[in-house]
Protein backbone atom coordinates (compact mmCIF):
# COMPACT_ATOMS: atom_id res chain seq x y z
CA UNK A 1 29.07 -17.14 -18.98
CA UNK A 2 29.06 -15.96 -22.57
CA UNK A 3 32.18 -16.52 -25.02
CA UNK A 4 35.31 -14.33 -23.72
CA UNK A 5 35.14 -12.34 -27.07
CA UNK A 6 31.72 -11.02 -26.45
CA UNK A 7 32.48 -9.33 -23.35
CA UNK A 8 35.54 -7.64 -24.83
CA UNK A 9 33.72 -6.75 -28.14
CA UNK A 10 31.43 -4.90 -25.12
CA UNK A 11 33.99 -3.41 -23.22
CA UNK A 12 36.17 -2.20 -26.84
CA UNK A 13 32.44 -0.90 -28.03
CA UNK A 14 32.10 1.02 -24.37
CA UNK A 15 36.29 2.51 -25.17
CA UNK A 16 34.80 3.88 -28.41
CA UNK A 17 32.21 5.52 -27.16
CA UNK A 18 33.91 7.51 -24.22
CA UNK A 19 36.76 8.34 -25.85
CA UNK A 20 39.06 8.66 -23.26
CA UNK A 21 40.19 8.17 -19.56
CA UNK A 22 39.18 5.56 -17.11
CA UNK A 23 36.19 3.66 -16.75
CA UNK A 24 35.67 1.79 -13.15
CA UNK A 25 32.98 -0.67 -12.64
CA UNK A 26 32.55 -2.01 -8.79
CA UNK A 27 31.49 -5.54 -8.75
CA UNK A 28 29.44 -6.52 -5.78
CA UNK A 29 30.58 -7.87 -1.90
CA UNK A 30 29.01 -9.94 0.00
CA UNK A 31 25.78 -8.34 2.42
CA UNK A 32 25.37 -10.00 6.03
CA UNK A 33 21.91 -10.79 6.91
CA UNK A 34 22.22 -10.42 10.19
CA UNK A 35 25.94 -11.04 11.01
CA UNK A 36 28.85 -11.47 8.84
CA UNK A 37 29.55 -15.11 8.19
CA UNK A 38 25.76 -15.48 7.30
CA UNK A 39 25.09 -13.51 4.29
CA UNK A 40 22.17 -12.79 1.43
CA UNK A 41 22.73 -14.41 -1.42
CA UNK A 42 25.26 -12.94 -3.41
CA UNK A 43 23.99 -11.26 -6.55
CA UNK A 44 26.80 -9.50 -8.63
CA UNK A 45 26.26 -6.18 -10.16
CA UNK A 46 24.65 -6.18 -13.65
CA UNK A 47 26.64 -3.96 -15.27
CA UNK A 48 29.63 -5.07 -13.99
CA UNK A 49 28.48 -9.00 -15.32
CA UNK A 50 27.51 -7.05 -18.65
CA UNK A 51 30.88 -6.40 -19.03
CA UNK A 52 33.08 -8.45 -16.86
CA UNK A 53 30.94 -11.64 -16.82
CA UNK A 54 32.40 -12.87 -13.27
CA UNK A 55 29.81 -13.91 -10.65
CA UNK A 56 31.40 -13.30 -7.43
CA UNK A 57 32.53 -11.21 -4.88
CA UNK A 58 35.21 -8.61 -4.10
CA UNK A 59 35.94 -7.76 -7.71
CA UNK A 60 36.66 -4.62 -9.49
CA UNK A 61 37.32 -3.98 -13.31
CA UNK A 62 38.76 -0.96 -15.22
CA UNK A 63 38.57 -0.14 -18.60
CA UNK A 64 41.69 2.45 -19.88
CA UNK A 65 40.48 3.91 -22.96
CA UNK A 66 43.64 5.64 -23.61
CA UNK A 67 45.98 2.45 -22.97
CA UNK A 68 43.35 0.33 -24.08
CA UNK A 69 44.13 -1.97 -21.51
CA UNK A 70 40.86 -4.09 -19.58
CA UNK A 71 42.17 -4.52 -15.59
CA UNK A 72 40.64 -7.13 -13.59
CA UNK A 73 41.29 -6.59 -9.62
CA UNK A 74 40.66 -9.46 -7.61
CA UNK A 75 42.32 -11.61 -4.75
CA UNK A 76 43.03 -15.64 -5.15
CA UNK A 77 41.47 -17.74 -2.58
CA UNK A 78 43.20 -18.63 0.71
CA UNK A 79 43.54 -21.82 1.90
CA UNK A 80 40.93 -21.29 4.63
CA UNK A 81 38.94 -19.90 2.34
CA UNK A 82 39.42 -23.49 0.07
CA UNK A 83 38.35 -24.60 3.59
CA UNK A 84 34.95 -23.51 3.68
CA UNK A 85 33.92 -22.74 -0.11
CA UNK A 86 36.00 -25.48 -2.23
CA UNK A 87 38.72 -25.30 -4.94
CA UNK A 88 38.27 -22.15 -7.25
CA UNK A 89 40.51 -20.68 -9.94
CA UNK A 90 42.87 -17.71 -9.51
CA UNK A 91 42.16 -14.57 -10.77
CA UNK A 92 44.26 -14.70 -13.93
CA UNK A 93 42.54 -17.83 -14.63
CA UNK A 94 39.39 -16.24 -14.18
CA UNK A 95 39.74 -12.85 -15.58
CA UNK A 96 41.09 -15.04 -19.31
CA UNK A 97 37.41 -16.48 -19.34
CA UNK A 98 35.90 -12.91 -20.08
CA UNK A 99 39.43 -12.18 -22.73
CA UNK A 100 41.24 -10.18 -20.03
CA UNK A 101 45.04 -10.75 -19.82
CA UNK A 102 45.75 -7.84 -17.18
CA UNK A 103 45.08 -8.39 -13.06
CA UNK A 104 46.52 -6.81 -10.48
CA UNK A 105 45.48 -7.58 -5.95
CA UNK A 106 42.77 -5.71 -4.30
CA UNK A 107 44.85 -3.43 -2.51
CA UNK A 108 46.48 -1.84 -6.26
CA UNK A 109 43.02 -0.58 -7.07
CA UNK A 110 43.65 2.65 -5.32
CA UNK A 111 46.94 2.91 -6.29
CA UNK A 112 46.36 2.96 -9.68
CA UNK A 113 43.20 5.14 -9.13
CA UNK A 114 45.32 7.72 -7.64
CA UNK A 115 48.31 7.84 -10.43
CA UNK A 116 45.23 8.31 -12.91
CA UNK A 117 43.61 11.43 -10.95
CA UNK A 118 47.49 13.21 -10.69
CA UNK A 119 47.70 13.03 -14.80
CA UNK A 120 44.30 14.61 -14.44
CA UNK A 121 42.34 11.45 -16.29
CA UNK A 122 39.00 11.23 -16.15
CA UNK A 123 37.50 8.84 -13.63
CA UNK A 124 34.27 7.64 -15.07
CA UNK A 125 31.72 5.78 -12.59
CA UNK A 126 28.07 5.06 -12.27
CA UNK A 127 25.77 5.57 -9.60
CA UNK A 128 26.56 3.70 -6.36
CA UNK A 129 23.07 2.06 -5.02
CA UNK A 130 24.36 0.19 -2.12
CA UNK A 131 25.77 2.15 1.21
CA UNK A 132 28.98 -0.01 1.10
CA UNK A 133 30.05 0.84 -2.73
CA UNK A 134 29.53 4.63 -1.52
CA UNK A 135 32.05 3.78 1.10
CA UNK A 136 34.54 1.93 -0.86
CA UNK A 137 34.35 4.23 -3.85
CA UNK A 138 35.08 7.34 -1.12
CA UNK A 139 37.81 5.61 0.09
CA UNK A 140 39.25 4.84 -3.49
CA UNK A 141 38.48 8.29 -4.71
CA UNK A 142 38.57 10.50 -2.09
CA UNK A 143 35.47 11.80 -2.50
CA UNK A 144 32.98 12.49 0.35
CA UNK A 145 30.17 9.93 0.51
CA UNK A 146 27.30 12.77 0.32
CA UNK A 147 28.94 14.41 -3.06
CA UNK A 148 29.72 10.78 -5.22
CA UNK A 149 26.90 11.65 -6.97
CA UNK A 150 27.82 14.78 -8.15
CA UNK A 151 30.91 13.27 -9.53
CA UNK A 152 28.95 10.00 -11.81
CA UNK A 153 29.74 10.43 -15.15
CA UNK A 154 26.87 10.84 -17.40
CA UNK A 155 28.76 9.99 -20.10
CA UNK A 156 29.56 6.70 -19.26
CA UNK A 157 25.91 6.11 -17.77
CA UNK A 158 24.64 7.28 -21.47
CA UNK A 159 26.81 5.14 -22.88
CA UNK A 160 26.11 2.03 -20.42
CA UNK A 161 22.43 2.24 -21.30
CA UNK A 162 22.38 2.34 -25.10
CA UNK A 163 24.91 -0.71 -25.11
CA UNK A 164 22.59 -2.81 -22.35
CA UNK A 165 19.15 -1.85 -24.06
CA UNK A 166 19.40 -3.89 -27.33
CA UNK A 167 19.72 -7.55 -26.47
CA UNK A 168 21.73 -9.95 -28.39
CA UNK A 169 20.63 -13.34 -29.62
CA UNK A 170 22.38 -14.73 -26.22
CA UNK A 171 20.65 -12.10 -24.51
CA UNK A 172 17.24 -13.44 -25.50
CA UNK A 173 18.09 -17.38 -25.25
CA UNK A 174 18.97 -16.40 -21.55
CA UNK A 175 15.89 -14.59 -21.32
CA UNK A 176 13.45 -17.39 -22.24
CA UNK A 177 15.40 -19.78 -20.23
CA UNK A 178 14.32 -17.85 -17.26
CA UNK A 179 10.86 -17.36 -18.86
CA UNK A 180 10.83 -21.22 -19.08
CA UNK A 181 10.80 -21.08 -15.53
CA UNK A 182 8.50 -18.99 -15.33
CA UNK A 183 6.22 -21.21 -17.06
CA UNK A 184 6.55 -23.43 -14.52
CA UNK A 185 6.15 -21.33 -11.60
CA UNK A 186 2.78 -19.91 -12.92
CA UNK A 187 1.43 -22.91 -14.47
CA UNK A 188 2.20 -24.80 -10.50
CA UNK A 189 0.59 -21.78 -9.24
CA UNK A 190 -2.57 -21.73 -11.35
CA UNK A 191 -3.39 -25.58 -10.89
CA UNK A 192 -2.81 -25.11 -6.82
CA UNK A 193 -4.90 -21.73 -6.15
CA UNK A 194 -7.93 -23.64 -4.64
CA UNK A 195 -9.75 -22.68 -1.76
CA UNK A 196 -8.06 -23.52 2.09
CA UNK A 197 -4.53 -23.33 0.27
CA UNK A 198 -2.50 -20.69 2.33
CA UNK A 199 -0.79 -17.80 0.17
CA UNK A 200 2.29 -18.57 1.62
CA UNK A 201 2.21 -22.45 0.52
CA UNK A 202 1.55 -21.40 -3.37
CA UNK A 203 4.51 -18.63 -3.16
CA UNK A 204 6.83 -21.12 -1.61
CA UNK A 205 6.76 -23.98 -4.31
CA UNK A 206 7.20 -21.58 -7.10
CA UNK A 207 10.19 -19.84 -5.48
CA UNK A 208 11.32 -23.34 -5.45
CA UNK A 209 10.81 -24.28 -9.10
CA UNK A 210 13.14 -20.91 -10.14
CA UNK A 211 15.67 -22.52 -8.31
CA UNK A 212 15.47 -25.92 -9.33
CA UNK A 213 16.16 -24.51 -12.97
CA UNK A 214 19.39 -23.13 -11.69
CA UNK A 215 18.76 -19.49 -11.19
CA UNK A 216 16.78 -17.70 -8.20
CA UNK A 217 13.25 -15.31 -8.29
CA UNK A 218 14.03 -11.95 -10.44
CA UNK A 219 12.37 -9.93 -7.41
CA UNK A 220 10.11 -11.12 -4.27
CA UNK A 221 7.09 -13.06 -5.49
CA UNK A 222 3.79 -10.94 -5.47
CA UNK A 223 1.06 -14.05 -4.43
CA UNK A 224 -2.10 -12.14 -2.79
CA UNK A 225 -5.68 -12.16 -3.19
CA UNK A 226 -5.56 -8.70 -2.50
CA UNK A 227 -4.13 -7.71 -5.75
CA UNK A 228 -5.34 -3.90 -5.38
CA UNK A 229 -2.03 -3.69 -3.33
CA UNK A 230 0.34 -3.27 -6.52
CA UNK A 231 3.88 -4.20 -5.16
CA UNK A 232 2.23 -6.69 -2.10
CA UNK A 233 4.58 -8.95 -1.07
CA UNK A 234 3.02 -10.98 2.20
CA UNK A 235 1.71 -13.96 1.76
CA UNK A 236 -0.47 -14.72 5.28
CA UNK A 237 -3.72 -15.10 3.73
CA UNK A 238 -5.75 -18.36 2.31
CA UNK A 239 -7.42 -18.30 -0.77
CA UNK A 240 -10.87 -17.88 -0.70
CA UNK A 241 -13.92 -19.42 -2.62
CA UNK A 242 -13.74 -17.35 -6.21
CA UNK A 243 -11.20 -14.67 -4.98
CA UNK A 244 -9.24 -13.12 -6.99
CA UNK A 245 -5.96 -14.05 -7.41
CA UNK A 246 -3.05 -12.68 -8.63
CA UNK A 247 0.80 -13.85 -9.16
CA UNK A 248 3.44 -11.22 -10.65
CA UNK A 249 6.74 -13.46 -10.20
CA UNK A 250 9.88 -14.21 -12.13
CA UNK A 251 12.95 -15.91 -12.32
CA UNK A 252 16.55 -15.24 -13.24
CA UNK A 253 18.54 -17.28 -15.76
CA UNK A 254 21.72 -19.12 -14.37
CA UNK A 255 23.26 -16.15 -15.90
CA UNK A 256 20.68 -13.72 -14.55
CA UNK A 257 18.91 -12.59 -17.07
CA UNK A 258 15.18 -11.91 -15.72
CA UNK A 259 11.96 -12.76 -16.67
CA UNK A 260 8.60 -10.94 -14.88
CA UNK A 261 4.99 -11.97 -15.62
CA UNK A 262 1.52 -11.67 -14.00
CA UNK A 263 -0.99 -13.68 -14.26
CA UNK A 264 -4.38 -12.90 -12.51
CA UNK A 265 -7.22 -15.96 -12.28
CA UNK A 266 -10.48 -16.86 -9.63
CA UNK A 267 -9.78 -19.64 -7.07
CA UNK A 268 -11.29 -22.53 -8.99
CA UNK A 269 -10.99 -21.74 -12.20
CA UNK A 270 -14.55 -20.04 -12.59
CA UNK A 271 -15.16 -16.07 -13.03
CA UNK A 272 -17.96 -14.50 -11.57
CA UNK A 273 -19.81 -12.42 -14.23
CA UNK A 274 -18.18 -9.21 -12.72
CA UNK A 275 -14.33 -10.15 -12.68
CA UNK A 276 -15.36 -11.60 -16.09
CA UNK A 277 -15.84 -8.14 -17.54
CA UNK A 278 -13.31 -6.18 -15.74
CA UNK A 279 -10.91 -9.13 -16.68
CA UNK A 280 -11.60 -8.90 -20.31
CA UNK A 281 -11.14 -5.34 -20.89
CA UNK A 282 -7.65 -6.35 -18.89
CA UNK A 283 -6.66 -8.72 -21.52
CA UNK A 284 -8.25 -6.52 -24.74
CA UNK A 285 -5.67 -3.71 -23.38
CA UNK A 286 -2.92 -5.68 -23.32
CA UNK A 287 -3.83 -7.57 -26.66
CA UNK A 288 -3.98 -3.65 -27.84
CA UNK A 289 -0.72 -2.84 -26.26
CA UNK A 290 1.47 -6.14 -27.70
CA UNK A 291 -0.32 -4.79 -31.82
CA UNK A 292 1.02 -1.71 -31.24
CA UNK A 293 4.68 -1.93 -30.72
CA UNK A 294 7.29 -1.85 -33.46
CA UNK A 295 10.46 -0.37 -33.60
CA UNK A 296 9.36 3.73 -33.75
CA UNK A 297 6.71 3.72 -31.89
CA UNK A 298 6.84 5.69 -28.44
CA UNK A 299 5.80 3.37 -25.51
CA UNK A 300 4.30 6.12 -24.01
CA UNK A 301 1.40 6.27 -26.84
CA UNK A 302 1.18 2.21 -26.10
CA UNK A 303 0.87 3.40 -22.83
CA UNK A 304 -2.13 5.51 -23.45
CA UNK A 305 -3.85 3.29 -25.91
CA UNK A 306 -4.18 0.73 -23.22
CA UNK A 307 -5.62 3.36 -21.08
CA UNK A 308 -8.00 4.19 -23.60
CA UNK A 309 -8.94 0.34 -23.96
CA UNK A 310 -9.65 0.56 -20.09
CA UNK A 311 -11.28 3.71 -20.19
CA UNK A 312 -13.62 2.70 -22.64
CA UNK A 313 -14.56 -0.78 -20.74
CA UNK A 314 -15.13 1.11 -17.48
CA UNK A 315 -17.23 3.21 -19.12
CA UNK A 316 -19.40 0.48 -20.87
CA UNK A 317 -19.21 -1.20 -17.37
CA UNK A 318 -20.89 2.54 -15.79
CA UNK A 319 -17.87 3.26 -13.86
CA UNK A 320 -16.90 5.80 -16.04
CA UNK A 321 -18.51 8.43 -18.28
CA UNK A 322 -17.87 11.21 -20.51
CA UNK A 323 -15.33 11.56 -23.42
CA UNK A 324 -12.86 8.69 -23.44
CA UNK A 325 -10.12 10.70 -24.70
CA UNK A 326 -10.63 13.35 -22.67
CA UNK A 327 -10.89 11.46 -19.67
CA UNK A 328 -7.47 9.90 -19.87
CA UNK A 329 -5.73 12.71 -21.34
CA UNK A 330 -6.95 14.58 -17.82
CA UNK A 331 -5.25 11.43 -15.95
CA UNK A 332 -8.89 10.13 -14.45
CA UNK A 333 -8.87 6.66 -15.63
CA UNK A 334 -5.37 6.24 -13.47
CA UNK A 335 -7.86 5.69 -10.51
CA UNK A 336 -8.12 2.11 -11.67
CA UNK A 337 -4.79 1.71 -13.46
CA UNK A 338 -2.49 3.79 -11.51
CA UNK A 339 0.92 2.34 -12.76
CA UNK A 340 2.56 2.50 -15.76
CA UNK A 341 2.04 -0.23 -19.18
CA UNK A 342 5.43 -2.06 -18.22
CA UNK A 343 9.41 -1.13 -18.42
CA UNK A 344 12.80 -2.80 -19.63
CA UNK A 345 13.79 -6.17 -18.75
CA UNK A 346 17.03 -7.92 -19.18
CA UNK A 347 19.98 -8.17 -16.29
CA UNK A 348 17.66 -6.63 -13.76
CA UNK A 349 14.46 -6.85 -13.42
CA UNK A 350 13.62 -3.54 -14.48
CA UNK A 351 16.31 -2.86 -16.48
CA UNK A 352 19.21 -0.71 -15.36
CA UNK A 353 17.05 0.92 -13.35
CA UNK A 354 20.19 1.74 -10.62
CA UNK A 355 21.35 4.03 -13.28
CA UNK A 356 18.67 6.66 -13.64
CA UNK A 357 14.97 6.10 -14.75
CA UNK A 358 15.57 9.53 -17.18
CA UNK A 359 18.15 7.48 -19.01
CA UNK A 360 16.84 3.99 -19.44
CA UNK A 361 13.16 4.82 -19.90
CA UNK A 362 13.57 8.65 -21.14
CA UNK A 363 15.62 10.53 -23.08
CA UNK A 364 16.15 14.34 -24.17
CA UNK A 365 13.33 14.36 -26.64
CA UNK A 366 10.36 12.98 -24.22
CA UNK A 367 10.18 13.82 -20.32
CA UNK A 368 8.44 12.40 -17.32
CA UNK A 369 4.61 13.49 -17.11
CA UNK A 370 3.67 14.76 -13.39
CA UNK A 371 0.48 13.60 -14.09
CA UNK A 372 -1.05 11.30 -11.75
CA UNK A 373 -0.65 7.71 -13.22
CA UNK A 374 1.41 8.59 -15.95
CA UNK A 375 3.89 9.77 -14.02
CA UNK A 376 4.86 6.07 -13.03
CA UNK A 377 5.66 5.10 -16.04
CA UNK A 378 8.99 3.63 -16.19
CA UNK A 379 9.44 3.45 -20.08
CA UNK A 380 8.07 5.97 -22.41
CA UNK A 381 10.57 6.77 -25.50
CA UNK A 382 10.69 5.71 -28.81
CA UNK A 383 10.72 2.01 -29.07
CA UNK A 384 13.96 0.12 -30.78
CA UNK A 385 14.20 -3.49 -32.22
CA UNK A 386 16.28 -5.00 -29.58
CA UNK A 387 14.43 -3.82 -26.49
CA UNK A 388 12.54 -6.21 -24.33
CA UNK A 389 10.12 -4.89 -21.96
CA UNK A 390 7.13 -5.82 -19.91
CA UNK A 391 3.24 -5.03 -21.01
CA UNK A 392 1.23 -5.14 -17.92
CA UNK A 393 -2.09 -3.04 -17.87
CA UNK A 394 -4.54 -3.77 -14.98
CA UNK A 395 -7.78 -2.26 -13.17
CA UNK A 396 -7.77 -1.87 -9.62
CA UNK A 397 -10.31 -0.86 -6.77
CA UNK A 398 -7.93 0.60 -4.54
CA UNK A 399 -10.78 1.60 -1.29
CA UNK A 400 -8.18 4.51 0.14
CA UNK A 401 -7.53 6.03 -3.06
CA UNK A 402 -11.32 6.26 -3.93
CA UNK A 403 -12.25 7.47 -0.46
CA UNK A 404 -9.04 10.37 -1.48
CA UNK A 405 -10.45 11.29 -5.05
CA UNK A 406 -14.25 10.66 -4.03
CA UNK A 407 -13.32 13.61 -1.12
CA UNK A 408 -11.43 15.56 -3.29
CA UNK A 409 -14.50 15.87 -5.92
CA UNK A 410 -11.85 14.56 -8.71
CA UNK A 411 -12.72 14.29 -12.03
CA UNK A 412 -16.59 14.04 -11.37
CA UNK A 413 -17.51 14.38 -15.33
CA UNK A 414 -15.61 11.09 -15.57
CA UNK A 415 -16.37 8.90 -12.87
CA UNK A 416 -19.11 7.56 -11.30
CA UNK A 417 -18.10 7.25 -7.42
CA UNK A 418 -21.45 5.29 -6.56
CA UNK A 419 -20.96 2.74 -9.20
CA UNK A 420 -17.19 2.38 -8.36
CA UNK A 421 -18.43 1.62 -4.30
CA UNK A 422 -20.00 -1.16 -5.79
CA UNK A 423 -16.42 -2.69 -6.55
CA UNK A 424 -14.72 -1.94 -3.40
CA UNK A 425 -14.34 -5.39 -2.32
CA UNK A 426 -13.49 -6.26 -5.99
CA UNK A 427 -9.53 -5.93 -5.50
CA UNK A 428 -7.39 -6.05 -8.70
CA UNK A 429 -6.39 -7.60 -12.00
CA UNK A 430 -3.50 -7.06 -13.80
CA UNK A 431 -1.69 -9.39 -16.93
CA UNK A 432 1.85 -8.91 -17.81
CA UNK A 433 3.76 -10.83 -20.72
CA UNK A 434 7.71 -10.09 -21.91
CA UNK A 435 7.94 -8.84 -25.50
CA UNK A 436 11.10 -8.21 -27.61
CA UNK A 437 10.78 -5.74 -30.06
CA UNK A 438 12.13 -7.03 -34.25
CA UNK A 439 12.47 -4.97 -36.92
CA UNK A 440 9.11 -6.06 -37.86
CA UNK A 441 7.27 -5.47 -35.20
CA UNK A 442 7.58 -7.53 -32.01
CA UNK A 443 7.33 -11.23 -30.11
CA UNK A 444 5.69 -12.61 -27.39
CA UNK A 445 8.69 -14.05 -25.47
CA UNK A 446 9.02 -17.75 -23.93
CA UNK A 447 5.91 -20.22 -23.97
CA UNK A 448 2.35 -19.39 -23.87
CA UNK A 449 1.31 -19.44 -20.41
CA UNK A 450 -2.54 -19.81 -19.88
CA UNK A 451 -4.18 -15.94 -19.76
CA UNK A 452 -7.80 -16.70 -21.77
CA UNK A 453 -10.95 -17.15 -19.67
CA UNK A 454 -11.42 -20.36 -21.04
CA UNK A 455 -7.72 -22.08 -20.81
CA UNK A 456 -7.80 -20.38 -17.22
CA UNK A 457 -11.05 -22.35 -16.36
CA UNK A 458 -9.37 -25.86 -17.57
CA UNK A 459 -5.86 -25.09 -15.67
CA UNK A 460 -7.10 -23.28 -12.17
CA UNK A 461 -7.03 -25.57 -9.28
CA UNK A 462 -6.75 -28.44 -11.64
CA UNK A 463 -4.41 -29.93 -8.68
């Protein structure tokens, strides 16, 4: 964990910014698998590590702004526990690594709760995402389980996201320790995606490189040759001769800090003169995208000056026509790039995405497009130095949504359906790097991992 006086300079920033009452922050239990002495692997809630720093279960921390007192509630270890699970520190112990000097047992939570609801404090919250928070916080509040999220405070979420978007120096050096990792894991993959190796056998090794650098994968690894399924996580196939793959994995810091990157390369090595030129107008958009951002800039016009990179190649490629502009500002290039440009990374995968899209990736000056395409994209306001996101553009040939658009006579003046059947079978590409974004524009994070044609033909099923 970080130095006990950064998480209280955090948790005295957060007191500032509320102003009063109390702020409660549930930290994570343990989730059976499939009964209760046999669980998932913990993972702690990220805001309540932001703050709190403590990686295990059964926790709970409250910030009094008015007292100015940090809480940390928490029960020592019993002896059978010591048993089973070794020697651990007490909870005073524990709660003086992250500069807390308060603690009280489990069962005083709700007391203490209660005594602030009958002065008529302020109980300040953020969304619940798993069923058993929603239970405990019902219990603790007395609040029905449907209507806790009438009662979040979007104060404290507001606050919560502006403190967790702009990374520290330790922020980033956590960061590129899990990108290191992710070096690994892609580089392993790239050098074993030859033809007869199973799916399953690639994603397996590199799940086992993030752990053997301490930390686990940021989210299930995407390994398919059928990379027109965006989020497709099964792994049954085996690689064919000069199929398409692609890999969009990650890996958490010891301290869980993510990293997510894609990389998209031919068994073998060697591109067939197709995936060639849909994989270089790939690469030009995100070259495009990673120019363009600077602290000011609105990620949704990065957003659609990758599209308009795309656009344009399709249409030199004959699978679109017309206008450029006009064709993405009506949404019809999202037939091949249906997903947004990328999103915030740091704790979580996509960043504090458990507390509200509108806040982390929006904000009162731009709103969500409905627009087909656009509509998915997860980060679209005004760029700050500090912020680390994802830039991952990519064309797909997604058969069922063709067959949809093609029926529906959609955007005719723009595409041309009996080119794009030539594709079909083509399935998808899509490159994804981690940027932090400096007061002078912004950085490629963690080391270069192979994404030219050329260093892809010299690594790919190298062995």
């Amino acid at each position: 964990m970080f130095d006990a006086k950064i998480y209280a300079r955090r948790r005295d920033r957060l007191k500032a910014k509320i102003g009063a009452g109390v702020l409660l922050f549930m930290g994570n239990q343990e989730s059976p698998m499939n009964y209760p002495a046999n669980p998932y692997h913990f993972r702690q809630d990220s805001s309540f590590l932001y703050f709190f720093g403590l990686d295990s279960p059964d926790l709970a921390g409250l910030i009094d702004v008015d007292d100015g007192r940090d809480i940390l509630f928490g029960d020592d270890v019993s002896v059978d526990d010591i048993i089973w699970m070794g020697d651990q520190a007490g909870v005073p112990d524990r709660a003086a690594q992250v500069g807390i000097k308060t603690t009280f047992p489990r069962e005083k939570l709700k007391e203490t709760l209660k005594d602030a609801v009958r002065k008529g404090r302020k109980i300040h919250f953020q969304p619940p995402y798993r069923p058993e928070t929603v239970l405990r916080l019902q219990d603790l509040l007395g609040i029905q389980a449907e209507q806790i999220k009438d009662y979040v405070s979007e104060a404290l979420v507001r606050a919560v996201v502006a403190q967790r978007s702009i990374k520290s120096a330790q922020e980033i050096e956590q960061i590129e320790l899990a990108l290191d990792a992710s070096h690994a894991m892609h580089t392993t993959a790239m050098r074993m995606a030859k033809a007869g190796i199973r799916e399953s056998e690639i994603a397996g090794v590199i799940e086992g490189i993030a752990l053997s650098f301490g930390g686990n994968i940021a989210f299930p690894i995407i390994l398919t040759i059928n990379g027109q399924i965006l989020h497709n996580h099964d792994h049954s196939h085996t690689l064919e001769p000069g199929r398409l793959v692609v890999n969009d994995s990650g890996a958490e810091s010891p301290m869980h800090y993510a990293s997510d990157i894609t990389r998209t390369f031919p068994e073998g090595g060697r591109f067939t003169g197709r995936q060639k030129e849909v994989y270089s107008i790939v690469l030009e958009a995100q070259k495009t995208a990673i120019e363009s951002i600077r602290p000011g800039v609105m990620n949704k016009e990065v957003h659609l000056r990758s599209a308009r990179i795309i656009a344009k190649g399709l249409k030199d490629l004959g699978v679109m026509q017309g206008d450029v502009d006009e064709a993405v500002n009506s949404g019809a290039h999202a037939l091949f790039m249906p997903h947004g440009l990328g999103h915030m990374l740091g704790l979580d995968v996509h960043d504090m995405e458990d507390l509200g899209e509108k806040y982390v990736g929006y904000d009162r000056t731009v709103r969500r497009s409905d627009q087909f395409g656009l509509a998915f994209l997860r980060l679209a306001k005004k760029l700050k130095a500090g912020y680390v996101l994802t830039v991952e553009p990519g064309i797909y040939f997604i058969p069922a949504l063709i067959d949809k658009w093609r029926k529906e006579d959609k955007f005719p003046d723009f595409i041309d359906y009996g080119r794009v059947n030539r594709f079909r079978d083509f399935g998808g590409i899509r490159i994804e790097d981690d940027v932090l974004v400096m007061e002078d524009g912004c950085r490629v994070l963690g080391k270069p991992i192979p994404k030219s044609i050329e260093e892809l033909k010299e690594i790919v099923g190298s062995g």
